[in-house]
N, C-alpha and C. Protein backbone atom coordinates (compact mmCIF):
# COMPACT_ATOMS: atom_id res chain seq x y z
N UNK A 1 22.25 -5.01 -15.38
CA UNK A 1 21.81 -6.19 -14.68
C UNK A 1 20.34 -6.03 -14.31
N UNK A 2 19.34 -6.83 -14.69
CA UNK A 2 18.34 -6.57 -14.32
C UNK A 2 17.72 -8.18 -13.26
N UNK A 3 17.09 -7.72 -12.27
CA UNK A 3 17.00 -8.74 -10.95
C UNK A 3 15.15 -8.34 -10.91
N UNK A 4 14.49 -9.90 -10.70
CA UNK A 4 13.47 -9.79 -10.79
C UNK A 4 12.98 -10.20 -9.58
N UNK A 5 12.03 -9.82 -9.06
CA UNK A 5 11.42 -9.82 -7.58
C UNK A 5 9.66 -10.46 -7.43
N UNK A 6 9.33 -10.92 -6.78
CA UNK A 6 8.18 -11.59 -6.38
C UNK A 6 7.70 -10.39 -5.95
N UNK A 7 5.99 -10.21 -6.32
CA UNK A 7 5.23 -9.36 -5.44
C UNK A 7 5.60 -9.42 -3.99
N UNK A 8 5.79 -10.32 -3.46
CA UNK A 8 5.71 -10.35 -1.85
C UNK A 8 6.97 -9.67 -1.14
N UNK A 9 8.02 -9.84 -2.33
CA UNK A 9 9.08 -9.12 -2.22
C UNK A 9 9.30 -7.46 -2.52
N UNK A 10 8.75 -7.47 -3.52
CA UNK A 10 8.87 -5.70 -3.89
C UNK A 10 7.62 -4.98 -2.61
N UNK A 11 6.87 -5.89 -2.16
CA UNK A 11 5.65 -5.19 -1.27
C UNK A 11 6.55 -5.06 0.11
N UNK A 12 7.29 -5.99 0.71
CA UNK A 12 8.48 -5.91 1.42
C UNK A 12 9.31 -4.96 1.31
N UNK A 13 9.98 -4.44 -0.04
CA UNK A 13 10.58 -3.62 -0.05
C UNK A 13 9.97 -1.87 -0.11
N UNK A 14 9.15 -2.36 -0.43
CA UNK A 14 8.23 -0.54 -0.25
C UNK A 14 7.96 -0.14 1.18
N UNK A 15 7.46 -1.61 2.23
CA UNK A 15 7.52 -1.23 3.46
C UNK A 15 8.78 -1.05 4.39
N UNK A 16 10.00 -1.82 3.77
CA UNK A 16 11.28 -1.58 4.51
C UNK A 16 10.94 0.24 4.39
N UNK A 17 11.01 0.43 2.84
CA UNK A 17 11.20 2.09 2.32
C UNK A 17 10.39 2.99 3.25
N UNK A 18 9.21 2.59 3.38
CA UNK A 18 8.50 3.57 4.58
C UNK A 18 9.21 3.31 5.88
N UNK A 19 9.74 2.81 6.27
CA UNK A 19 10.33 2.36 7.70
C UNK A 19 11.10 3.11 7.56
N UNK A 20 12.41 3.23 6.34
CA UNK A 20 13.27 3.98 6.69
C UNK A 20 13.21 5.75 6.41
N UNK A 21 11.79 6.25 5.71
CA UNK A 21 11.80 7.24 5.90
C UNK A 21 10.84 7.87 6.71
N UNK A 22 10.62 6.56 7.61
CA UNK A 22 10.26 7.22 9.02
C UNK A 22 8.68 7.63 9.15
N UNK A 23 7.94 6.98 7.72
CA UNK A 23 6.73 7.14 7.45
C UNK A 23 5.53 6.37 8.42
N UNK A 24 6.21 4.87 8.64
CA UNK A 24 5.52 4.27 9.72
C UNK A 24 6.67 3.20 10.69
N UNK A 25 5.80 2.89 11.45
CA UNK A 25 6.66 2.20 12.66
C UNK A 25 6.82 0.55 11.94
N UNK A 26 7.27 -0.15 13.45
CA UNK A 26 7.41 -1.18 12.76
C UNK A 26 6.79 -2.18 13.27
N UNK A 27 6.08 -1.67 14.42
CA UNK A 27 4.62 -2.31 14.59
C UNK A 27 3.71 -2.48 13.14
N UNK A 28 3.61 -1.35 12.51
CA UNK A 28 2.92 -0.98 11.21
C UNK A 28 3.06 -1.75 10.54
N UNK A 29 4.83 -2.15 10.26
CA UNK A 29 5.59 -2.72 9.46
C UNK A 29 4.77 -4.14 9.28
N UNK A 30 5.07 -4.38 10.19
CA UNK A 30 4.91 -6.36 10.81
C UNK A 30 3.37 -6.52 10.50
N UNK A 31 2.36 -5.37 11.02
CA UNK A 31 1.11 -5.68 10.67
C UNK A 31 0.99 -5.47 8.67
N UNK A 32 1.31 -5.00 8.08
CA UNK A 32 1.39 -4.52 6.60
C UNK A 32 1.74 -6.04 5.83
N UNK A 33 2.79 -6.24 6.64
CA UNK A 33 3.53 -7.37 6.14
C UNK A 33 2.98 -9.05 6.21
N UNK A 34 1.87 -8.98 7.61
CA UNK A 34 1.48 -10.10 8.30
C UNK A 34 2.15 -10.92 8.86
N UNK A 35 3.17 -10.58 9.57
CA UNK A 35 3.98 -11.12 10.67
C UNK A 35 3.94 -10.33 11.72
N UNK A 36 3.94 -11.22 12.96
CA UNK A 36 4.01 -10.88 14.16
C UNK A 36 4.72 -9.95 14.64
N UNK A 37 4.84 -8.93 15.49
CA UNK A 37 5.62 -7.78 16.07
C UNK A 37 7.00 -8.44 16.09
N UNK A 38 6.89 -9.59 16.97
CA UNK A 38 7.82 -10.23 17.52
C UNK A 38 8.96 -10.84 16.28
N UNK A 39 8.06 -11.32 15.04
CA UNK A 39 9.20 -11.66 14.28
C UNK A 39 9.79 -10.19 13.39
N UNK A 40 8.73 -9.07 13.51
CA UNK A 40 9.85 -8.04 13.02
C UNK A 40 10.84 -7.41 13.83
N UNK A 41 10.58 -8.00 14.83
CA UNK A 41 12.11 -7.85 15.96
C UNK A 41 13.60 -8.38 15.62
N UNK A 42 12.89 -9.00 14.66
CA UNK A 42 14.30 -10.04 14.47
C UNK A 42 14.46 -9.68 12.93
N UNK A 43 13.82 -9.30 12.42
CA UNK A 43 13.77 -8.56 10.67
C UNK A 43 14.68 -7.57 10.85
N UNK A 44 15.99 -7.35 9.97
CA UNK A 44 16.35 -6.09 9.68
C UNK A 44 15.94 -5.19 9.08
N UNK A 45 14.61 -4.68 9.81
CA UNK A 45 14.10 -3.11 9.03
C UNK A 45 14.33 -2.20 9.76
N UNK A 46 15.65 -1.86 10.34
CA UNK A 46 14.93 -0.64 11.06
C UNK A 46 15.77 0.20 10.28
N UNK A 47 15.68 1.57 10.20
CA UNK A 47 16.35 2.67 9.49
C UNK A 47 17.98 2.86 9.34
N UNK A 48 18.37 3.15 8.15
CA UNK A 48 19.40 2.63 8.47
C UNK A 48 20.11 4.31 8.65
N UNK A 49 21.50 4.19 9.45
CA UNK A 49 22.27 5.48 9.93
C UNK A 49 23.04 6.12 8.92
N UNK A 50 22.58 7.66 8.42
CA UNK A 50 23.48 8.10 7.21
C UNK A 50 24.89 9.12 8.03
């Protein structure tokens, strides 16, 4: 199966990837991304529990 992604999306997903290995915050996140702190409050990025 191959699934194709928008730049804005795979750039999203590289920063979820640093989030979850703890590379940057998610202040970082939200600024990287260009959304507000406040709406990555409400984004599910935060690390997930193994």
């Amino acid at each position: 199966m191959l699934v194709s992604m928008s730049d804005k999306e795979l750039k999203r997903l590289s920063v979820l990837q640093e989030i979850c290995d703890q590379r940057i915050t998610q202040s970082q996140a939200a600024q990287l991304l260009h959304i507000s702190e406040r709406m990555s409050n409400k984004t599910p990025i935060k690390p997930l529990e193994e």
